[in-house]
C-alpha atoms as a PDB file:
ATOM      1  CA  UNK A   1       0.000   0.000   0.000  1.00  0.00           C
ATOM      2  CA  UNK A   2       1.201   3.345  -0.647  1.00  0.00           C
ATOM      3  CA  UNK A   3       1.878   5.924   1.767  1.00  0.00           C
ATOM      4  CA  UNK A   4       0.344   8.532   1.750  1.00  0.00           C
ATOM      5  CA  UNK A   5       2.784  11.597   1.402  1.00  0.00           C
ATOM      6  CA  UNK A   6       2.622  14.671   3.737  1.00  0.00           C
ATOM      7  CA  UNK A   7       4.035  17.890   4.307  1.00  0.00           C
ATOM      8  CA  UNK A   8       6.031  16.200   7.148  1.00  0.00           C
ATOM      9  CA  UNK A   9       7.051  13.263   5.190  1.00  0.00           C
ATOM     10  CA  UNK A  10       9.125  15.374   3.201  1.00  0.00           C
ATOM     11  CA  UNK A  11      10.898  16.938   6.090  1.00  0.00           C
ATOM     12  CA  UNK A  12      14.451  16.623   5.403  1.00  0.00           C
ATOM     13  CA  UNK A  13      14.748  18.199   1.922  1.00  0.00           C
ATOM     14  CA  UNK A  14      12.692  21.030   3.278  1.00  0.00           C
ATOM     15  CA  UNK A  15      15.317  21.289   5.932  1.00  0.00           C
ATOM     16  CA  UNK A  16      17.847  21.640   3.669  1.00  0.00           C
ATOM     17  CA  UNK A  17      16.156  24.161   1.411  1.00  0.00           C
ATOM     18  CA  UNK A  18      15.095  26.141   4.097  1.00  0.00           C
ATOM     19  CA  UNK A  19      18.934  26.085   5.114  1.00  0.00           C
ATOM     20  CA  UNK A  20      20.161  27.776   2.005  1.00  0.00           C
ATOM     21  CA  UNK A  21      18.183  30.749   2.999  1.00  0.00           C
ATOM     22  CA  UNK A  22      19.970  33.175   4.615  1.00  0.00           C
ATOM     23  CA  UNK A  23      17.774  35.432   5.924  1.00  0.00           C
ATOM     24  CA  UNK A  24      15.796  32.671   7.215  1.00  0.00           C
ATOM     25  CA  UNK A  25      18.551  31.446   8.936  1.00  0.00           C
ATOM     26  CA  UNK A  26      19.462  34.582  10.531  1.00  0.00           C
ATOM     27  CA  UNK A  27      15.909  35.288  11.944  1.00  0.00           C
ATOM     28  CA  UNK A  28      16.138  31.675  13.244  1.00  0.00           C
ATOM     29  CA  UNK A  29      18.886  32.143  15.090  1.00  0.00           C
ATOM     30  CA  UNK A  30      17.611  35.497  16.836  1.00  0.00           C
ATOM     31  CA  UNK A  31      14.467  34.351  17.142  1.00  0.00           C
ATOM     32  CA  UNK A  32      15.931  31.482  19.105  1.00  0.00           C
ATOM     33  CA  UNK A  33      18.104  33.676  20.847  1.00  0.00           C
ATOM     34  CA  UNK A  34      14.873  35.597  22.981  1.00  0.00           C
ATOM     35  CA  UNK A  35      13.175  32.148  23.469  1.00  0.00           C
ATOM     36  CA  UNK A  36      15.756  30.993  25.319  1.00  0.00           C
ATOM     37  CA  UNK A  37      16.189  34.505  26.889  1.00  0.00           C
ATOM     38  CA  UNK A  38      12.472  34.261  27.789  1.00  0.00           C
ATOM     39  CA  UNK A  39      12.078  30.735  29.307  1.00  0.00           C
ATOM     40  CA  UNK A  40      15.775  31.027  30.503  1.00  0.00           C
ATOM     41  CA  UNK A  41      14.444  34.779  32.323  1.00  0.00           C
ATOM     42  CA  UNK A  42      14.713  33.449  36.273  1.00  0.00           C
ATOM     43  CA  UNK A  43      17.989  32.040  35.854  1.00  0.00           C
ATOM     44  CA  UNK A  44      19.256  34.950  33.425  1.00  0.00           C
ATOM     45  CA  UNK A  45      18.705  37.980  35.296  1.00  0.00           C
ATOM     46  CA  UNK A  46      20.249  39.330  38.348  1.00  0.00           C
ATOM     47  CA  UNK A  47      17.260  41.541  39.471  1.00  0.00           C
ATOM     48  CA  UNK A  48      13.640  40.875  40.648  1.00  0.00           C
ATOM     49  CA  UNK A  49      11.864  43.135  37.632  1.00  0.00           C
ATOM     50  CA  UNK A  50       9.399  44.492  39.879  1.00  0.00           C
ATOM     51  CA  UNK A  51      11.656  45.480  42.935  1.00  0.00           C
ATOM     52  CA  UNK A  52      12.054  49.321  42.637  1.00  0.00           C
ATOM     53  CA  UNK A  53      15.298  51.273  44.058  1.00  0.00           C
ATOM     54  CA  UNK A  54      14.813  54.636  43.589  1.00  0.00           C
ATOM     55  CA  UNK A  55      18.085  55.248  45.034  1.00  0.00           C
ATOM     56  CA  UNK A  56      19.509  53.935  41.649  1.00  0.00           C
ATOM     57  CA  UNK A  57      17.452  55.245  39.201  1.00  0.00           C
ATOM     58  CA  UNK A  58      18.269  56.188  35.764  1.00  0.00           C
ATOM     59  CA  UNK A  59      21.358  54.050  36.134  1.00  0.00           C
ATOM     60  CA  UNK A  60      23.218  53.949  32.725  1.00  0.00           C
ATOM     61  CA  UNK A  61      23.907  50.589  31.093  1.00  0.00           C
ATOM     62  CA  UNK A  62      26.562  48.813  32.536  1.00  0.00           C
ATOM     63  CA  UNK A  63      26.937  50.445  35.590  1.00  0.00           C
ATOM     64  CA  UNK A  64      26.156  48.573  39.399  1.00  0.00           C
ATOM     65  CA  UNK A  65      25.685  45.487  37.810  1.00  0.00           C
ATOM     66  CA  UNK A  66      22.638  46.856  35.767  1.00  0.00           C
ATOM     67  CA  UNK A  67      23.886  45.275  31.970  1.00  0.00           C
ATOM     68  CA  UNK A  68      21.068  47.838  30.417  1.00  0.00           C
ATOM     69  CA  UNK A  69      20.821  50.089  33.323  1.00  0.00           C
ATOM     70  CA  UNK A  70      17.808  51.094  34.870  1.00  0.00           C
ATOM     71  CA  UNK A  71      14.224  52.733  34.313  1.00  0.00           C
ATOM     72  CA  UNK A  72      12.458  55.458  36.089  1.00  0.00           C
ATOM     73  CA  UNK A  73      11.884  53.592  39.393  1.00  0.00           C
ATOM     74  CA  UNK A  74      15.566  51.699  39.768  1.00  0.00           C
ATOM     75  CA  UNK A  75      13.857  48.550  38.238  1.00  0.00           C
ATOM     76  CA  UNK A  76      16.685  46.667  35.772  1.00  0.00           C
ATOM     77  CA  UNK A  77      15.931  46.832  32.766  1.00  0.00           C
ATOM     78  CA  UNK A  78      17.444  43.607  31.112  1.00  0.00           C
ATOM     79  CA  UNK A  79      15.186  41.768  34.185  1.00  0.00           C
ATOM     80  CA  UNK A  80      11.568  43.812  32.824  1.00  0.00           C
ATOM     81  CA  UNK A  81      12.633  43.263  28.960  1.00  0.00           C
ATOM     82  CA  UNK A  82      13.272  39.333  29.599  1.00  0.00           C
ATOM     83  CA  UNK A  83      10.296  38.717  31.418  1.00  0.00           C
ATOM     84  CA  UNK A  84       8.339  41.237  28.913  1.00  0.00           C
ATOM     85  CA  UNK A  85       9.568  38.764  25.887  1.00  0.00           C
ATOM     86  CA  UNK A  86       7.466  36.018  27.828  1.00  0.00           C
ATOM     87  CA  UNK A  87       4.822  37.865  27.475  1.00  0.00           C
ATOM     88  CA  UNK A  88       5.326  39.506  23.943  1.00  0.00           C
ATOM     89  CA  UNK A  89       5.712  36.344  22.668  1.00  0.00           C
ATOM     90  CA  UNK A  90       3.469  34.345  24.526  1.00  0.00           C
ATOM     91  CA  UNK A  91       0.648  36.614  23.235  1.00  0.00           C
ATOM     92  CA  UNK A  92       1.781  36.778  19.732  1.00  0.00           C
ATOM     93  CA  UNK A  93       1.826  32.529  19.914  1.00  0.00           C
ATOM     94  CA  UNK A  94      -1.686  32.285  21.473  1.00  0.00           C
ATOM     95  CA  UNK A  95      -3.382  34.891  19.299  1.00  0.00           C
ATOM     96  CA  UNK A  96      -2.069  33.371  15.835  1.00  0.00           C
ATOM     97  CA  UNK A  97      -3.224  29.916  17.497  1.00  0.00           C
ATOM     98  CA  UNK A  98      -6.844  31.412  17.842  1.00  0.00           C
ATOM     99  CA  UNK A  99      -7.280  32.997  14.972  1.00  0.00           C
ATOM    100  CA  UNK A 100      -5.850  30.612  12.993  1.00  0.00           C
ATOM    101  CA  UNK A 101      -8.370  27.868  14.722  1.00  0.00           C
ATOM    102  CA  UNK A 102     -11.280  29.663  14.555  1.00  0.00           C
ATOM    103  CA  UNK A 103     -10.628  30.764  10.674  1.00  0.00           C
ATOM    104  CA  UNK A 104      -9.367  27.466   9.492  1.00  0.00           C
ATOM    105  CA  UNK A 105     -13.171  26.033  10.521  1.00  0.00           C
ATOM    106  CA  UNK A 106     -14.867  29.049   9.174  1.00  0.00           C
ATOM    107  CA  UNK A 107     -12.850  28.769   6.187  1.00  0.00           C
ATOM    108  CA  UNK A 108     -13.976  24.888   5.593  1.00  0.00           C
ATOM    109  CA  UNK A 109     -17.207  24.922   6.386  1.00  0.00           C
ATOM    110  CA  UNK A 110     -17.673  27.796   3.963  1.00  0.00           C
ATOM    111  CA  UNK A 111     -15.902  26.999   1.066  1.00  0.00           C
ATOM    112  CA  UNK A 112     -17.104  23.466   1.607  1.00  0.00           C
ATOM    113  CA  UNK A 113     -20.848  23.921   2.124  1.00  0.00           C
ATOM    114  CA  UNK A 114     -21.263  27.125   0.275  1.00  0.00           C
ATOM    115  CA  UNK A 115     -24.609  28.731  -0.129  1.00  0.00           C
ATOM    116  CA  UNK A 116     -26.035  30.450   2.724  1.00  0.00           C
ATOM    117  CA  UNK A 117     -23.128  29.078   5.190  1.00  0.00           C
ATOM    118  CA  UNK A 118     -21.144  30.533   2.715  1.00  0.00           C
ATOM    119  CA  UNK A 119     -22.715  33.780   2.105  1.00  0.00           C
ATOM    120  CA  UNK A 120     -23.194  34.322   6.005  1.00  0.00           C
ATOM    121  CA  UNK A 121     -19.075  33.659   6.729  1.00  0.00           C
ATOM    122  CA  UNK A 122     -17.584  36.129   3.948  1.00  0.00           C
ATOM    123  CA  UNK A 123     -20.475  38.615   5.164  1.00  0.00           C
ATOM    124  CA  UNK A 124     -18.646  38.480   8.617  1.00  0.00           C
ATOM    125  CA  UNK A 125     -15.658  39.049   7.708  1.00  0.00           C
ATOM    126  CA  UNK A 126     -16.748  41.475   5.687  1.00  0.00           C
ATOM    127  CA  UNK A 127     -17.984  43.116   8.658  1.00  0.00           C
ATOM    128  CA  UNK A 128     -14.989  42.630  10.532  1.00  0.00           C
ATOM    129  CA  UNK A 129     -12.725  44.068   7.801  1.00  0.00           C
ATOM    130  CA  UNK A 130     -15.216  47.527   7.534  1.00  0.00           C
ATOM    131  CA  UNK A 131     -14.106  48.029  11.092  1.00  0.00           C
ATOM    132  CA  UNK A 132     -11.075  50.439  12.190  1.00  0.00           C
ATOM    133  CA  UNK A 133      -9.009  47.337  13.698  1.00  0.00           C
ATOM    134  CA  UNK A 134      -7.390  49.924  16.236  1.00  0.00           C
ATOM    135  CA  UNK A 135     -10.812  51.375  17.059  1.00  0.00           C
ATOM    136  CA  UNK A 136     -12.252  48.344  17.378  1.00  0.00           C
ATOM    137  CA  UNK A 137      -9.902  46.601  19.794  1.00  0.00           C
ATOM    138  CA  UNK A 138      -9.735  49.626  21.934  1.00  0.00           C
ATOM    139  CA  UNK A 139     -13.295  49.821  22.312  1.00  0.00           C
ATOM    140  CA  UNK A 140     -14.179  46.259  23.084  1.00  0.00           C
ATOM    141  CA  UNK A 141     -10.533  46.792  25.343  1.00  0.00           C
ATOM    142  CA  UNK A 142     -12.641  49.608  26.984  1.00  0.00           C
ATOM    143  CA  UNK A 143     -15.393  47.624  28.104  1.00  0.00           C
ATOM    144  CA  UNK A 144     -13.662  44.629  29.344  1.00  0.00           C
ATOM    145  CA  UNK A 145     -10.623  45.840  31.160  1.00  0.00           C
ATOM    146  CA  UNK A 146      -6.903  46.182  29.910  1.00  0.00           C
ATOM    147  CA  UNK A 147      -5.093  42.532  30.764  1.00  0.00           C
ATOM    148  CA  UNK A 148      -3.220  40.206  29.242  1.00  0.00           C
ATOM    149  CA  UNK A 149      -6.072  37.450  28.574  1.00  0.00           C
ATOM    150  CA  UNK A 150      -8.527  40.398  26.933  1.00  0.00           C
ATOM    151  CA  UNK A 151      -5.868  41.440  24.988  1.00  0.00           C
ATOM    152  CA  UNK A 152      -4.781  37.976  23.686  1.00  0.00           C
ATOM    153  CA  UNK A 153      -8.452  37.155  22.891  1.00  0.00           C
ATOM    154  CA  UNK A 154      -9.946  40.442  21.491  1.00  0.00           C
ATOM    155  CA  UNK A 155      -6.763  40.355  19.255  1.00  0.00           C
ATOM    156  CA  UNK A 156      -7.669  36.702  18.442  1.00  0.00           C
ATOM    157  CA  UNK A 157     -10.976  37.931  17.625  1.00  0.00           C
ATOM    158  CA  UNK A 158     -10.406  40.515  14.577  1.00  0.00           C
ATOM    159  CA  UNK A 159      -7.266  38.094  13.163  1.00  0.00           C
ATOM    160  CA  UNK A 160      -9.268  35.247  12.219  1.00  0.00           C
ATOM    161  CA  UNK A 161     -10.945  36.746   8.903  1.00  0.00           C
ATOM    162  CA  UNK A 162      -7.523  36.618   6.898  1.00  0.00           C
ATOM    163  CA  UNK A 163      -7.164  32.944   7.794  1.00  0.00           C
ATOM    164  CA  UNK A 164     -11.018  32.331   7.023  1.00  0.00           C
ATOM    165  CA  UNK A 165     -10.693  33.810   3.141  1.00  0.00           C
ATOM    166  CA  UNK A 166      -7.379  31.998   2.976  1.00  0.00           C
ATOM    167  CA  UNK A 167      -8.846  28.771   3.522  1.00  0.00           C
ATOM    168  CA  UNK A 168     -12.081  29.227   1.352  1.00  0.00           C
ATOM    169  CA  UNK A 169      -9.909  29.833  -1.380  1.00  0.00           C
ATOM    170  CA  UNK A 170      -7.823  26.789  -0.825  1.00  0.00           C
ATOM    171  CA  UNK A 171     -11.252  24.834  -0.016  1.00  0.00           C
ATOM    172  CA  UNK A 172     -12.661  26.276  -3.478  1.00  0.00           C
ATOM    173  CA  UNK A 173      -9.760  24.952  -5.545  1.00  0.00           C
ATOM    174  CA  UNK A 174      -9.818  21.497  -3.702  1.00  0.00           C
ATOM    175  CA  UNK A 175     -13.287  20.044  -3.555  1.00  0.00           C
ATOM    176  CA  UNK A 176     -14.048  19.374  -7.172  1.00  0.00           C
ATOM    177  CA  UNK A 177     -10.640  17.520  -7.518  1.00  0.00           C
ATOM    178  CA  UNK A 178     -10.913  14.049  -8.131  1.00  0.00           C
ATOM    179  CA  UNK A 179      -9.662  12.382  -4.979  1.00  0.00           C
ATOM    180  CA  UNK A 180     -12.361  14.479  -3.058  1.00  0.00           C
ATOM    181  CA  UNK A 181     -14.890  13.269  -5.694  1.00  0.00           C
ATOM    182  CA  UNK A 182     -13.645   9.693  -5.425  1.00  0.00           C
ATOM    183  CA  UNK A 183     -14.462   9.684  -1.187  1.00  0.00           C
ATOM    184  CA  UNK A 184     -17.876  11.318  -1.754  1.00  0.00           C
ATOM    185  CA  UNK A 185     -18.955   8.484  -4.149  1.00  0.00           C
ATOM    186  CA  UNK A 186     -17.389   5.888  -1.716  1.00  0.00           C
ATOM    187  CA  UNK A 187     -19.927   7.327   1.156  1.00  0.00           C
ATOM    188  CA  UNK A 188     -17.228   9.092   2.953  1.00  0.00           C
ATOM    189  CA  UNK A 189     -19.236  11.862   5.712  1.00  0.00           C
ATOM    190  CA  UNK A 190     -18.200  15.663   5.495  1.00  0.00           C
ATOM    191  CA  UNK A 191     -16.499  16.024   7.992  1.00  0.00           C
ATOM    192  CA  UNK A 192     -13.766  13.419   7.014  1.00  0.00           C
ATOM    193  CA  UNK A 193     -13.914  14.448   4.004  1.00  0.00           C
ATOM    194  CA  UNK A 194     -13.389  18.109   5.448  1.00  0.00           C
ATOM    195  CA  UNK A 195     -10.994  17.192   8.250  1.00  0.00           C
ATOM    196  CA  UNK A 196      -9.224  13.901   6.789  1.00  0.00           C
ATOM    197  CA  UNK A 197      -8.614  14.921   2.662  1.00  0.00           C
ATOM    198  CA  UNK A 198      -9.383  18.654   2.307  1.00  0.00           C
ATOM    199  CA  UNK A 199      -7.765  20.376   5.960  1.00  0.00           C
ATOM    200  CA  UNK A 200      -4.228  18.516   5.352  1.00  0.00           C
ATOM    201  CA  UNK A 201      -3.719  20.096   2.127  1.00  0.00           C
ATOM    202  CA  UNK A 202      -4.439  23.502   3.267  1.00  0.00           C
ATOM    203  CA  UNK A 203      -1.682  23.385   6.286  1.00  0.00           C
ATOM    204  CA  UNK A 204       1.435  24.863   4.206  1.00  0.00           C
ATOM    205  CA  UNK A 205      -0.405  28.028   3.514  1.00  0.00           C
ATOM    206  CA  UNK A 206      -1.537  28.256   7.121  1.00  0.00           C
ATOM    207  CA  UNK A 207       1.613  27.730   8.212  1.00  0.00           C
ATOM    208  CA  UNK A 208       2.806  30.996   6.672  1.00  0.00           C
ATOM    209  CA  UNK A 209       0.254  32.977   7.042  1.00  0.00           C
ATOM    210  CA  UNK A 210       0.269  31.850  11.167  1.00  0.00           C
ATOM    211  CA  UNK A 211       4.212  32.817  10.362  1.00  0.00           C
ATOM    212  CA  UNK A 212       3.881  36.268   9.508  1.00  0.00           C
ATOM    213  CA  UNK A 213       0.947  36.781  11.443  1.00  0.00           C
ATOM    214  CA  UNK A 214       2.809  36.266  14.928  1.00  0.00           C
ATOM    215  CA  UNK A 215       4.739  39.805  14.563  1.00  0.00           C
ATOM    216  CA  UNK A 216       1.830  41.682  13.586  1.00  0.00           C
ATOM    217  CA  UNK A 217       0.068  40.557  16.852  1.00  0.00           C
ATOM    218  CA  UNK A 218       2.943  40.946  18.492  1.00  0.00           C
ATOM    219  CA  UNK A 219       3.018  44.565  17.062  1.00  0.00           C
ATOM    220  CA  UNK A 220      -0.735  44.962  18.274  1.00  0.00           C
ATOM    221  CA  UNK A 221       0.061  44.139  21.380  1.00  0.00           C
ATOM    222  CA  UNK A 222       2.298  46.582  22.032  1.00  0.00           C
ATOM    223  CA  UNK A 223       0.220  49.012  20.395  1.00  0.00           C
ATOM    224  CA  UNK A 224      -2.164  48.518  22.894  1.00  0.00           C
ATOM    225  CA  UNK A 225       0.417  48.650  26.121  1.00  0.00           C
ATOM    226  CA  UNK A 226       2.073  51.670  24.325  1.00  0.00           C
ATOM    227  CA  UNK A 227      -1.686  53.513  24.487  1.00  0.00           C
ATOM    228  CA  UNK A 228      -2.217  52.131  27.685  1.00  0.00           C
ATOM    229  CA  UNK A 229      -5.077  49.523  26.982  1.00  0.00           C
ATOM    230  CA  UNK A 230      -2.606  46.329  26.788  1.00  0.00           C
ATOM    231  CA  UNK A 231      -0.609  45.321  29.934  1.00  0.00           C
ATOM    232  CA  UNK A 232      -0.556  47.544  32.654  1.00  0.00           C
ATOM    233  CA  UNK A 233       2.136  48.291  34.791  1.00  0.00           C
ATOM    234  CA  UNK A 234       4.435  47.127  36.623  1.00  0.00           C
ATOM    235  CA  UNK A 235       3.730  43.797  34.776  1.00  0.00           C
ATOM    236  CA  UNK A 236       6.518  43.653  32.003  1.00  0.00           C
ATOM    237  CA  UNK A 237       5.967  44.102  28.755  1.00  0.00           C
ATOM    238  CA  UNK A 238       7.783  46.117  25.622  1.00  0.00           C
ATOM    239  CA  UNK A 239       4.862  48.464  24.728  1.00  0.00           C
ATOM    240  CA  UNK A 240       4.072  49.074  27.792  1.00  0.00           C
ATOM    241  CA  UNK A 241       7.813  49.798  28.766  1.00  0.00           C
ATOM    242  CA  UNK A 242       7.834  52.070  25.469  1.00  0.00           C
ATOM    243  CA  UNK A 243       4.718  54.319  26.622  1.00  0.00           C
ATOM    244  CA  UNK A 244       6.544  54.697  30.562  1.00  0.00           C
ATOM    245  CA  UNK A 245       9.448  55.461  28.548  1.00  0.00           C
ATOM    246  CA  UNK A 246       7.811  57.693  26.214  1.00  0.00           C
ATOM    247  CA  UNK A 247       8.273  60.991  29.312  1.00  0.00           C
ATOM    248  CA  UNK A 248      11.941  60.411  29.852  1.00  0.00           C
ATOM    249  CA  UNK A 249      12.856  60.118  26.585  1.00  0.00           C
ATOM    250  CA  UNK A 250      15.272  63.213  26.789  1.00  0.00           C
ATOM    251  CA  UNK A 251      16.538  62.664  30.132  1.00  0.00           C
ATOM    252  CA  UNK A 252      17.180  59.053  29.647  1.00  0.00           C
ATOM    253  CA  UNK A 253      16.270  57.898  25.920  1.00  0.00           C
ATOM    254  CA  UNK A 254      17.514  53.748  26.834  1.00  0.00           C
ATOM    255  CA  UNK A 255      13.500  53.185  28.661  1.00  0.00           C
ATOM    256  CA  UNK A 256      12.625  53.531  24.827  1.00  0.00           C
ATOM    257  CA  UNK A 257      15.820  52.633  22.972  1.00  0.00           C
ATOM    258  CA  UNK A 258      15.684  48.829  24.320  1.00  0.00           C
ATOM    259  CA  UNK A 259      12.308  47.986  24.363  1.00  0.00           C
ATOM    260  CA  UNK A 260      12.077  48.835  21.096  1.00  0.00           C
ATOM    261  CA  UNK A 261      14.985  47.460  19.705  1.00  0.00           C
ATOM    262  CA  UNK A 262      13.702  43.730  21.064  1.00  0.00           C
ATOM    263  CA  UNK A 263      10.469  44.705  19.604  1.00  0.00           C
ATOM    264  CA  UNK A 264      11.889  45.164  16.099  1.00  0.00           C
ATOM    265  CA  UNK A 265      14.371  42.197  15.991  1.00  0.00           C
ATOM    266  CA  UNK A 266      11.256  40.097  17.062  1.00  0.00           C
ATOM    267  CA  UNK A 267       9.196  41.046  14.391  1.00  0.00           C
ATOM    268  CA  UNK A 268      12.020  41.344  11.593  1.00  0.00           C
ATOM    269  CA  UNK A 269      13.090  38.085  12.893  1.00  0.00           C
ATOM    270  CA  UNK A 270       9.573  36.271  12.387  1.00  0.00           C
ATOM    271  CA  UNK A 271       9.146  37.907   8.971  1.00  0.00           C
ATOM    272  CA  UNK A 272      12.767  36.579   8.143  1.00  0.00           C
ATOM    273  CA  UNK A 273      11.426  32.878   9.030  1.00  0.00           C
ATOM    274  CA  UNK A 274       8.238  33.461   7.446  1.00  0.00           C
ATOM    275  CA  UNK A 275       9.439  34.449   3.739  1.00  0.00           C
ATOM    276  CA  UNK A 276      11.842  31.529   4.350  1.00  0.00           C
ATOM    277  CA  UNK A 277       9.141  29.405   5.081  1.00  0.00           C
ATOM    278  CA  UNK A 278       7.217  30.317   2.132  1.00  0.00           C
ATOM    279  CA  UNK A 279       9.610  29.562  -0.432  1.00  0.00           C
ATOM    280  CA  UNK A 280      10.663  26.261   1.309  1.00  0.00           C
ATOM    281  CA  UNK A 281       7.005  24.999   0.875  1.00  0.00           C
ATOM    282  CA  UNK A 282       6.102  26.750  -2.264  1.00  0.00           C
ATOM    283  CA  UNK A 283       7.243  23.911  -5.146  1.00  0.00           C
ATOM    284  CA  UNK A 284       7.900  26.703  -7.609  1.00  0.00           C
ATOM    285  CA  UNK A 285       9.978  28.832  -5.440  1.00  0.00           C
ATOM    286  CA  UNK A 286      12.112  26.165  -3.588  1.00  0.00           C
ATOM    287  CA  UNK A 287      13.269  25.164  -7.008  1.00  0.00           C
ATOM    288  CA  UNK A 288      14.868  27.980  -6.948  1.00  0.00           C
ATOM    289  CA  UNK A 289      17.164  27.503  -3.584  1.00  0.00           C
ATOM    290  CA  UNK A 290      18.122  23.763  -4.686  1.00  0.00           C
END
């Protein structure tokens, strides 16, 4: 019997495409670099994050044993921006995990189905799309309460219609192919059909798209701390630490300088690995990296 081939049976020579690119590589590696920072944090760091020494504030990097000095109230900074990349990434991870849940299913059942379950999905993310994302976050964010589990679902919540329409297309190119003709006639139900032949060969572009969509909540995220609806003090976390920085930025410009710089490595990092990742799995364009 033949196996069946997957996009994980073919591991290795993705490996090795992926290897030859170079940006890829390098976001890799500094992606890597704050994971290990992050889950490495209590053992890392020096300071408690939250303790605050006023004594010793405004402490320039390098100096008492501070390697990135300190902020406003004497807190370390290396301590807040290794415990804020928990959090940074954490939400970034668990938002792309929603969305891309809750739009995959959309996605299936309505490019599956079609008709009114189809009209009724595109209409809603229609709706969603008509919406001021930034407006709409921070008013829902108004209601509820700034925290970190509001902000990783409400983010969730407006990310899912890019992974819906990318998965209707995929669904609308797929079911009239033979193989899904061939399980209807043998009396296969819709959802295996949905779950077990169509879902499996929609992963690679979900893969990207979850890829590249990481940063950009990530970026929202901070958007949100920096206007003070995110994370709230004296809980860690880089847009946050940019908006507290944001009114000693010419008395001490480092509260802004670092927090910033980890937020743009992450994201150019992640958008490194995710063009990487999209011409490793793209046939046409790995050709070109053999």
């Amino acid at each position: 019997m033949k196996k069946r081939k997957t996009i994980f049976s073919g591991a290795p020579r993705l490996l090795k495409v992926f290897a030859r690119h170079r940006l890829g590589i390098v976001g890799l590696i500094a992606l890597s670099a704050f994971i290990v920072i992050a889950v490495l944090a209590p053992v890392l760091v020096r300071f408690d994050p939250y303790t605050m020494d006023l004594e010793h504030a405004f402490v320039p990097a390098g100096s008492g044993g501070h390697l990135l000095g300190t902020d406003n109230f004497g807190r370390d900074t290396f301590s807040r921006l290794a415990y804020g990349a928990r959090i940074s990434l954490l939400i970034g991870i668990v938002v792309v995990t929603l969305a891309a849940v809750v739009g995959t299913i959309l996605g299936l059942l309505s490019g599956y189905y079609g008709g009114w379950v189809d009209f009724t999905v595109m209409r809603l993310v229609e709706v969603f799309y008509s919406f001021p994302f930034l407006i709409l976050v921070i008013a829902v964010m108004a209601i509820l309460g700034p925290s970190i589990f509001n902000v990783m679902w409400v983010l969730g919540l407006v990310h899912w219609p890019s992974y819906a329409r990318l998965v209707r297309g995929q669904v609308l190119s797929l079911r009239n192919i033979e193989f899904i003709q061939a399980a209807k006639t043998t009396g296969c139900s819709d959802s295996r059909i949905i779950f077990r032949h169509i879902m499996p060969n929609t992963i690679t572009p979900i893969i990207v798209q979850a890829t590249l969509g990481i940063p950009g909540a990530i970026l929202s995220s901070a958007a949100l701390g920096f206007l003070g609806f995110g994370v709230q003090q004296p809980t860690p976390e880089w847009g946050s630490m940019v908006n507290e920085g944001k009114d000693y930025i010419l008395l001490n410009s480092d509260m802004i300088l670092w927090p910033g710089l980890c937020i743009f490595l992450v994201v150019l990092s992640f958008n490194f690995i995710g063009d990487a990742l999209r011409d490793t799995l793209d046939p046409r364009l790995s050709k070109q990296l053999k």
